[in-house]
Protein backbone atom coordinates (compact mmCIF):
# COMPACT_ATOMS: atom_id res chain seq x y z
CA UNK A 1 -119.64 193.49 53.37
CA UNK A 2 -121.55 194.44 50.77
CA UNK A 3 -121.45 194.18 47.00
CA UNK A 4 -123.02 196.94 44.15
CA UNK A 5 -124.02 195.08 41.13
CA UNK A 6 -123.36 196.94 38.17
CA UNK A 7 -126.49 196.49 35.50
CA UNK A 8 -125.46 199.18 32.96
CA UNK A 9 -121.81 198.78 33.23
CA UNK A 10 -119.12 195.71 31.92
CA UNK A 11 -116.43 195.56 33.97
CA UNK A 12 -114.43 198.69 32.91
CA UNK A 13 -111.70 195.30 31.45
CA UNK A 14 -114.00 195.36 28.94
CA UNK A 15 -112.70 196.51 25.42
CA UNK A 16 -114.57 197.03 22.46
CA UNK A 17 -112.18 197.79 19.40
CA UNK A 18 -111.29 201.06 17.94
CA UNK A 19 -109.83 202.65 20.75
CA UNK A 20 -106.44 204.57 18.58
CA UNK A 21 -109.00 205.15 15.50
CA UNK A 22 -111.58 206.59 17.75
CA UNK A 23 -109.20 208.54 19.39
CA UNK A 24 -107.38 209.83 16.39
CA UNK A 25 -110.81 210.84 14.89
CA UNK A 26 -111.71 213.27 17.48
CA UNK A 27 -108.39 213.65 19.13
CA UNK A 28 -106.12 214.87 16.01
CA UNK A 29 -102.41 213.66 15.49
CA UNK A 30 -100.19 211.36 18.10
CA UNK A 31 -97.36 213.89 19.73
CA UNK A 32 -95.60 211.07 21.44
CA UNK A 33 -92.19 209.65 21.56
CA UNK A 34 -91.15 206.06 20.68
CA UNK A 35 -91.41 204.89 24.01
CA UNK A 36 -95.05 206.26 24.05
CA UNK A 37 -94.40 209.05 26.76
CA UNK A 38 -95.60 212.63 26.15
CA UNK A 39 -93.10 214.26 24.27
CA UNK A 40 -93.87 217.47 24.89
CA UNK A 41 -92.03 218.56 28.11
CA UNK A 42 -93.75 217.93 31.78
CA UNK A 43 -95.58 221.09 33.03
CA UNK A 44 -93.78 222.10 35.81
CA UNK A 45 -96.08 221.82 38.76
CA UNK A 46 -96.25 223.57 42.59
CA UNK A 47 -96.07 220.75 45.61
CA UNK A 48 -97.26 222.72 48.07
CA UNK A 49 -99.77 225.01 45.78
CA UNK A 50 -102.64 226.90 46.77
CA UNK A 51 -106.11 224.22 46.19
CA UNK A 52 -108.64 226.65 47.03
CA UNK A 53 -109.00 228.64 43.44
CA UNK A 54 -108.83 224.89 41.84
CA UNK A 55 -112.13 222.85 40.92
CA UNK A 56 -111.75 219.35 39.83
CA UNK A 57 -114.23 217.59 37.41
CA UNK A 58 -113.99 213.87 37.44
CA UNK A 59 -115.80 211.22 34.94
CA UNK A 60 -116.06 207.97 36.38
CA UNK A 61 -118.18 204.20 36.41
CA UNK A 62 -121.42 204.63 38.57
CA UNK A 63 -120.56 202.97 41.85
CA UNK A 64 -116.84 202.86 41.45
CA UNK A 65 -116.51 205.03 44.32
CA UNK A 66 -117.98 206.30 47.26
CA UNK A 67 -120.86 208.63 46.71
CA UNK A 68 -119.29 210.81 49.47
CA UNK A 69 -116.00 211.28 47.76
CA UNK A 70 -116.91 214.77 46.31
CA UNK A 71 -117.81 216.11 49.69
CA UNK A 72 -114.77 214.63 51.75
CA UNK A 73 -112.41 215.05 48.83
CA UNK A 74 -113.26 219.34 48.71
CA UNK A 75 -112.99 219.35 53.15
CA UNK A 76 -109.35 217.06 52.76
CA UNK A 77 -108.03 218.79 50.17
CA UNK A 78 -109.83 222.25 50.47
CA UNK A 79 -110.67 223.05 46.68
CA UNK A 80 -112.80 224.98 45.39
CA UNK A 81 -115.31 221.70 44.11
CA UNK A 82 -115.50 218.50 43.24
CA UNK A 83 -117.77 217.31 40.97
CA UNK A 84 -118.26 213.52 39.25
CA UNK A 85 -119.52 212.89 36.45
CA UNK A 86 -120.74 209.40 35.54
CA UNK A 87 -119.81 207.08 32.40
CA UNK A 88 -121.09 204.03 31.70
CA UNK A 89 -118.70 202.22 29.25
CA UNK A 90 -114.68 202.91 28.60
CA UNK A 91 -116.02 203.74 24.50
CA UNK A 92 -118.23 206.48 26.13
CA UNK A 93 -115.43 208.02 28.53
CA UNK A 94 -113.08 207.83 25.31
CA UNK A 95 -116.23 210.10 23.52
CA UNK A 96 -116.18 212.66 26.50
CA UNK A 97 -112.04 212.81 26.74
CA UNK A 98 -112.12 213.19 22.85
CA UNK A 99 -114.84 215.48 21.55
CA UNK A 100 -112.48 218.87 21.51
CA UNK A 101 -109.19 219.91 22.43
CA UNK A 102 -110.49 220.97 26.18
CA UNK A 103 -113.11 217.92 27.47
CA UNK A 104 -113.57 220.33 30.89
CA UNK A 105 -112.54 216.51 32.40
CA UNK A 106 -109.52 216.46 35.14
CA UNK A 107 -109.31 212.77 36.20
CA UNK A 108 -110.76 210.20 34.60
CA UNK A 109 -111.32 206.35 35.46
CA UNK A 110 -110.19 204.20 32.33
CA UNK A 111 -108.78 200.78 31.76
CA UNK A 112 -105.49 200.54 31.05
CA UNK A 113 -105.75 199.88 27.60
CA UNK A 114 -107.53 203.10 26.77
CA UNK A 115 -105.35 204.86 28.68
CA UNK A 116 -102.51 203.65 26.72
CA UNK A 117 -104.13 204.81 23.48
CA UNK A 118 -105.29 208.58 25.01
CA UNK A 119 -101.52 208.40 26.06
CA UNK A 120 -100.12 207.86 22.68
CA UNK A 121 -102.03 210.60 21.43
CA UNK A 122 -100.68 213.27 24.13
CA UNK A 123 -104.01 213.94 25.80
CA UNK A 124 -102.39 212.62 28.64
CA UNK A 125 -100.24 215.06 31.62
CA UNK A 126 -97.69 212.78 32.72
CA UNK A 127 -97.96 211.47 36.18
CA UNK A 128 -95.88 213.48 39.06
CA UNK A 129 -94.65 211.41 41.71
CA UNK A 130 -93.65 213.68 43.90
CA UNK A 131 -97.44 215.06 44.24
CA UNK A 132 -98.71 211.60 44.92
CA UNK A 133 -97.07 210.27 48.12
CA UNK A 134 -99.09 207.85 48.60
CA UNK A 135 -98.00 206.14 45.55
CA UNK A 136 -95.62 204.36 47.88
CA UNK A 137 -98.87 202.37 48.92
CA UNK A 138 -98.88 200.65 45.84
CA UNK A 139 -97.77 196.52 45.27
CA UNK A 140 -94.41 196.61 43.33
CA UNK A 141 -96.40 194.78 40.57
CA UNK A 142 -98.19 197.72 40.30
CA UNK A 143 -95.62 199.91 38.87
CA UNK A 144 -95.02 196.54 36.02
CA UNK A 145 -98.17 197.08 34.22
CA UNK A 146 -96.83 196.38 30.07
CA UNK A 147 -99.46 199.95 28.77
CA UNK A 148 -97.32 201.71 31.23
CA UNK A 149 -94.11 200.52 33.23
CA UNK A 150 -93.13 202.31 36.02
CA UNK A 151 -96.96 204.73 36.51
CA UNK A 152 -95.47 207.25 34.41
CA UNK A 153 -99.25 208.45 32.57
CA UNK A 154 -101.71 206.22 34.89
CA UNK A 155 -102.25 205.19 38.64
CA UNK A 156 -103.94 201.65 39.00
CA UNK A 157 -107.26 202.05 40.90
CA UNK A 158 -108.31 198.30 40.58
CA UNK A 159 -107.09 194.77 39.00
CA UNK A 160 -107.93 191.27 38.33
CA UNK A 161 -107.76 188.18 35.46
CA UNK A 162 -110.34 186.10 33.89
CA UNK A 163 -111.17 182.21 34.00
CA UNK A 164 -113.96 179.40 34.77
CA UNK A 165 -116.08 179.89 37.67
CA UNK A 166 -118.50 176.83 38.33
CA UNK A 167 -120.60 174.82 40.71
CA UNK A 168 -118.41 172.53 42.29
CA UNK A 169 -121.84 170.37 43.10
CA UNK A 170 -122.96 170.59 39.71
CA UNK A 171 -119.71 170.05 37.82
CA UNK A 172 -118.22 166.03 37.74
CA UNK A 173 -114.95 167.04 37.11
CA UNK A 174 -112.96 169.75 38.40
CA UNK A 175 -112.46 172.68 35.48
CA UNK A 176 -108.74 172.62 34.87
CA UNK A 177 -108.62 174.11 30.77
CA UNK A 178 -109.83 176.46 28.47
CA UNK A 179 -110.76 173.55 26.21
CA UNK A 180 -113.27 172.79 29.40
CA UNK A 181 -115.28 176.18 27.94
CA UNK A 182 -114.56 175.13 24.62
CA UNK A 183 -115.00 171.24 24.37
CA UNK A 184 -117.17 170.66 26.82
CA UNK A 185 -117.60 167.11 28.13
CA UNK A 186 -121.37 165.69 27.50
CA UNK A 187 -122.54 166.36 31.65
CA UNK A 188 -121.67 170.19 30.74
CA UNK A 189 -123.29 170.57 27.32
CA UNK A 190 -125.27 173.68 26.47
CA UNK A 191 -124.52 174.58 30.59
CA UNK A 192 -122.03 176.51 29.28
CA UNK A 193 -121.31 180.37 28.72
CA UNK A 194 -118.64 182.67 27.32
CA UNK A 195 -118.37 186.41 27.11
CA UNK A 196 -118.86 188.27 23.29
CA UNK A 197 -117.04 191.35 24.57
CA UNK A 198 -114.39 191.46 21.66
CA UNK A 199 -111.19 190.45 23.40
CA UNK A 200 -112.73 188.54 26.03
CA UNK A 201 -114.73 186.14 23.55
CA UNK A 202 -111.43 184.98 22.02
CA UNK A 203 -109.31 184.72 25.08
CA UNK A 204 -109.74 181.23 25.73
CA UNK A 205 -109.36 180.04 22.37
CA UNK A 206 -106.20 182.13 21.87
CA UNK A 207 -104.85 180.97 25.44
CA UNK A 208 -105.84 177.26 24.56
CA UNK A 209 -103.71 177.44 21.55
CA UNK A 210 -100.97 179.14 23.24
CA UNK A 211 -101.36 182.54 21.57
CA UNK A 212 -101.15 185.90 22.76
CA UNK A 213 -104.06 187.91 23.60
CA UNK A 214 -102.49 190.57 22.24
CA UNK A 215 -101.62 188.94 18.70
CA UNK A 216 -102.86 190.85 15.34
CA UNK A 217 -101.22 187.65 13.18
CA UNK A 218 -104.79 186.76 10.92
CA UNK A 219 -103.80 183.07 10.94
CA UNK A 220 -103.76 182.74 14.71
CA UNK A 221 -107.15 184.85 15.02
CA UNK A 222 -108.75 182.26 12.21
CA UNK A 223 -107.48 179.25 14.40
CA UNK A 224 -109.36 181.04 17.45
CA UNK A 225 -112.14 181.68 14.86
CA UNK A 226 -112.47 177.83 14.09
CA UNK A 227 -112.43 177.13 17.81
CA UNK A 228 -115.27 179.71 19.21
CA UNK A 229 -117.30 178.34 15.93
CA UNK A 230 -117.07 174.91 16.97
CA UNK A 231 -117.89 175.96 20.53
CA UNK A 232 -120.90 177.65 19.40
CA UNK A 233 -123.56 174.98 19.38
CA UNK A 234 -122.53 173.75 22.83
CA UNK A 235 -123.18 176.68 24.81
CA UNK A 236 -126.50 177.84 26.81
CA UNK A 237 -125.37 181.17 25.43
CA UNK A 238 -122.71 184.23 25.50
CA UNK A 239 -123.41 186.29 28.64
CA UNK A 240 -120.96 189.40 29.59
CA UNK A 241 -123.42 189.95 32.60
CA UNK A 242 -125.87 187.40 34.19
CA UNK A 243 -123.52 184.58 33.97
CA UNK A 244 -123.38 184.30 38.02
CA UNK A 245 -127.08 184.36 38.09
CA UNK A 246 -127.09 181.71 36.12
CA UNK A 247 -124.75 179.88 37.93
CA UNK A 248 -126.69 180.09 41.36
CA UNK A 249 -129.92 178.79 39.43
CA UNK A 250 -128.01 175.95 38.43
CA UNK A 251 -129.26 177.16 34.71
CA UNK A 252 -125.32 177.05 34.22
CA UNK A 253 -122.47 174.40 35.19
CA UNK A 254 -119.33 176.69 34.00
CA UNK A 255 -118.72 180.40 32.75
CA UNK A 256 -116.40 182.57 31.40
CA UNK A 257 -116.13 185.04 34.07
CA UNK A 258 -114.06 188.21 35.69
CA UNK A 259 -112.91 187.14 38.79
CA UNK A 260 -114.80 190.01 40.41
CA UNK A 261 -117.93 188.60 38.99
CA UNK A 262 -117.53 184.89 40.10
CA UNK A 263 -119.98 184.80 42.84
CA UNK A 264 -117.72 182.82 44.66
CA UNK A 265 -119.00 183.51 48.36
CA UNK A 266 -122.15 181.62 47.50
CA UNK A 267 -121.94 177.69 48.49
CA UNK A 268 -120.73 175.67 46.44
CA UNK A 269 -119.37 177.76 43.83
CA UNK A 270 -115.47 178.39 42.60
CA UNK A 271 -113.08 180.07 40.53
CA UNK A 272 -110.02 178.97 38.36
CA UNK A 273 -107.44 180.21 35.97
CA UNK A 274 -107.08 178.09 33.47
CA UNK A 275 -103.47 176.12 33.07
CA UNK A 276 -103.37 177.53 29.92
CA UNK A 277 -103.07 180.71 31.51
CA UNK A 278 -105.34 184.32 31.46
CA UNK A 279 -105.56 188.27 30.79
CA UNK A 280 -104.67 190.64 33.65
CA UNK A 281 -107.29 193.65 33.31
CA UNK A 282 -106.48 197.21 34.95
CA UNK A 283 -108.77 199.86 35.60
CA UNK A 284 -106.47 203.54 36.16
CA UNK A 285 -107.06 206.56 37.06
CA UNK A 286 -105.23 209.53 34.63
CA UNK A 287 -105.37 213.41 34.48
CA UNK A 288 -106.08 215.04 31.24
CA UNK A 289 -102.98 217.67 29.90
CA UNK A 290 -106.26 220.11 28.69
CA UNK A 291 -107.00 220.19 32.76
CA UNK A 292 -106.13 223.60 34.40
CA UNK A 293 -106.29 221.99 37.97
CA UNK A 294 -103.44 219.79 38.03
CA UNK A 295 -102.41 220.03 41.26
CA UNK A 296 -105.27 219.72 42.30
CA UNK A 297 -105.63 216.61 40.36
CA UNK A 298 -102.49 215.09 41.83
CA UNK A 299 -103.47 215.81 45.18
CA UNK A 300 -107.42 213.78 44.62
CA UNK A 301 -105.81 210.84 43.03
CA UNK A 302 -103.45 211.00 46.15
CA UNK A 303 -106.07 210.74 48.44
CA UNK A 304 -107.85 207.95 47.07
CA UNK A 305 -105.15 205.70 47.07
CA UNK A 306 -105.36 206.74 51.09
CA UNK A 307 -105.25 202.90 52.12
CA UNK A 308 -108.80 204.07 54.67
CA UNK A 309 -110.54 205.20 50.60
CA UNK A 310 -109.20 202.57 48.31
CA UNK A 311 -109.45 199.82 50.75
CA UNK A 312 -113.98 200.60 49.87
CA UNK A 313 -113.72 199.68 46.21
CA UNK A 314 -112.52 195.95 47.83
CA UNK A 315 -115.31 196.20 50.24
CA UNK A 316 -117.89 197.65 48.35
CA UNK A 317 -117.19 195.89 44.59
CA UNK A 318 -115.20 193.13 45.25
CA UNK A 319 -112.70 194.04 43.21
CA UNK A 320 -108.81 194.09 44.43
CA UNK A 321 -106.96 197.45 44.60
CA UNK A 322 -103.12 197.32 44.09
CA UNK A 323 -102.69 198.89 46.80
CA UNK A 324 -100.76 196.95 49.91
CA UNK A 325 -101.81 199.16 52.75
CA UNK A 326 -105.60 198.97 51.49
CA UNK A 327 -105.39 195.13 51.11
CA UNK A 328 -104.03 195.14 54.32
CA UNK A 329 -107.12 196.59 55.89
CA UNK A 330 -110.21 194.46 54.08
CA UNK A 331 -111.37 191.72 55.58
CA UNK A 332 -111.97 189.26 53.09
CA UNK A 333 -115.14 187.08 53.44
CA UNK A 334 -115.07 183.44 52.96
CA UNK A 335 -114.83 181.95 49.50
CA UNK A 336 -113.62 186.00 48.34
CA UNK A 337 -111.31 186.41 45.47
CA UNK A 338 -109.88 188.90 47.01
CA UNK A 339 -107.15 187.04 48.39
CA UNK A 340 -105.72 186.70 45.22
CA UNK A 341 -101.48 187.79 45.00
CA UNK A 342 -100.25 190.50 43.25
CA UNK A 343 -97.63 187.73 41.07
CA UNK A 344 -100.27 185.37 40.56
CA UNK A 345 -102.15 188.58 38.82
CA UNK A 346 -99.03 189.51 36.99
CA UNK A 347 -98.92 186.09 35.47
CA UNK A 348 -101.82 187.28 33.32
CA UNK A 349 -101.31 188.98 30.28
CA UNK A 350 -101.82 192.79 30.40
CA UNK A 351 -104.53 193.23 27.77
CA UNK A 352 -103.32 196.41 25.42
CA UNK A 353 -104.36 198.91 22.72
CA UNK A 354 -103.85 197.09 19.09
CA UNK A 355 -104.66 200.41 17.26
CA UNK A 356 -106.02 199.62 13.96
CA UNK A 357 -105.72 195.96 14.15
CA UNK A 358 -108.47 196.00 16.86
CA UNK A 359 -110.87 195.85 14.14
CA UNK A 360 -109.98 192.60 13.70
CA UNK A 361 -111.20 191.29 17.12
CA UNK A 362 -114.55 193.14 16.49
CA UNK A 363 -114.65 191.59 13.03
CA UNK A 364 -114.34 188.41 14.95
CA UNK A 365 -116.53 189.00 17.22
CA UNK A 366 -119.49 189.88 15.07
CA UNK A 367 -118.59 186.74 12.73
CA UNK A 368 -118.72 184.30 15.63
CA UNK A 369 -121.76 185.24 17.25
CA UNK A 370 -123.71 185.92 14.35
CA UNK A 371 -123.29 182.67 12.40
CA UNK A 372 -125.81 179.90 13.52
């Protein structure tokens, strides 16, 4: 089994604030309806339509899929062409989905929270069912995502939580808290790293204190302020990407880490939610309204979530795919996350859009990390 290590790319989890302003700037005014679907009515779509006129244009991560999809995507579904187009962050997918009223983009790969905010501004078609058999492939837990309950604007392509991943040889006491990260005991000072990625820097202080990691109330993000700050002079250092590298050196004793990143099939090192609980992180797949191919669209996101396609991004990225039948297929090596249930993912918090009061986690962010 083999495993692409991304060097230009966070995990696509990772959200840098702004999302509704930067959307709003370059995407005009919000057409939704309180419950945040489209509400302008559904385009009324063919099931069994002609492909072959229809060209699809998709924008997603470099690696996230295989580099044959294109060619076996245009033969299966007999379009007219596939092309991919490559992004390397959610904030510059957002810039290509945004920059005018037609982006030329069909699909595109976004986390959920992003797709929650292009949603709320109607640049979103709604999701058919009925074009997407396959959708029956999915976990339950997949259709209880809290951006979008019940699939109705996204499809979940990949999922997973964050916590402590450490070197059980290294480590003379079994990680159990956040306050592990935070407070570190004397055998694990300055071996210690934590992610400055906005939300993902104050996660464990806002899980340690029994917040939300979705709250916008200033006293509880001061608390987590007061926390990371007296943190701070205990760590080796904030690291969103080397952080298992370190690990393996021994350079490291614990880290903030994705699960998918947690080199855990290496000896000797482990993984662990904290008690205090984690984030669950999507990464979906959603069709533009401004795309002319819908069908077409339907019909590609279909065929990925063929359990024989979506069972690679497990193999090949080792991240999990909500998607039973795929699961079903991957054999796991030892020590692999990937064994990880669909409810004990769900009892992470679904990270979502704060509109405006994102600011206030990149405001933290920059305060934190910059002070010495």
């Amino acid at each position: 089994m083999s495993r692409i290590r991304f060097t230009r790319r966070l995990p696509a989890a990772v959200a840098v604030a702004g999302l509704a302003l930067a959307v709003a700037a370059c995407g005009g005014e919000s057409s939704t309806s309180s419950d945040g679907a489209t509400a302008a009515a559904a385009e009324q779509l063919k099931p069994n339509a002609d492909l072959s006129q229809q060209s699809l244009q998709v924008t997603v991560w470099d690696g996230y899929t295989p580099k044959e999809l294109p060619e076996k995507a245009k033969a299966k579904l007999k379009v007219k062409e596939v092309k991919i187009g490559l992004h390397a962050t959610n904030e510059e997918a957002m810039a290509k989905l945004t920059a005018s009223g037609d982006s030329g983009i069909d699909v595109a790969f976004v986390s959920g929270q992003y797709a929650q905010a292009l949603n709320e501004q109607g640049l979103l078609e709604p999701i058919h069912a009925e074009l997407i058999p396959n959708l029956a492939n999915l976990y339950p837990e997949a259709t209880q995502l809290s951006y979008d309950k019940g699939n109705k604007y996204s499809v979940p392509y990949t999922w997973g939580t964050t916590g402590i991943c450490y070197r059980t040889d290294l480590a003379k006491s079994t990680p159990t808290s956040w306050n592990d990260l935070l407070k570190p005991p004397a055998w694990a000072d300055k071996k210690v790293t934590m992610m400055t990625t906005e939300r993902w820097l104050a996660l464990p202080a806002l899980k340690s204190l029994g917040y939300s990691v979705n709250t916008d109330k200033d006293e509880e993000i001061a608390k987590a302020k007061e926390l990371l700050l007296a943190a701070k002079p205990h760590l080796l250092s904030y690291d969103d990407t080397t952080f298992g590298d370190k690990l393996k050196s021994g350079e490291a004793v614990m880290v903030e880490a994705w699960d998918g990143w947690c080199p855990t099939t290496e000896k000797n090192i482990k993984f662990v939610v904290p008690k205090e609980g984690s984030d669950l992180w999507v990464d979906t797949m959603v069709i533009m309204k401004s795309s002319k191919n819908k069908e077409a669209a339907h019909a590609l996101i279909n065929y990925i979530l063929d359990p024989e396609i979506h069972s690679w991004a497990a193999e090949n990225i080792n991240y999990k795919v909500p998607n039973k039948a795929a699961m079903e297929r991957v054999k796991a090596p030892e020590g692999s996350l990937l064994g990880i249930k669909p409810a004990e993912l769900l009892n992470g918090e679904s990270i979502i859009d704060l509109g405006q009061a994102s600011t206030k986690y990149t405001r933290l962010s920059s305060e934190v990390t910059a002070q010495s």
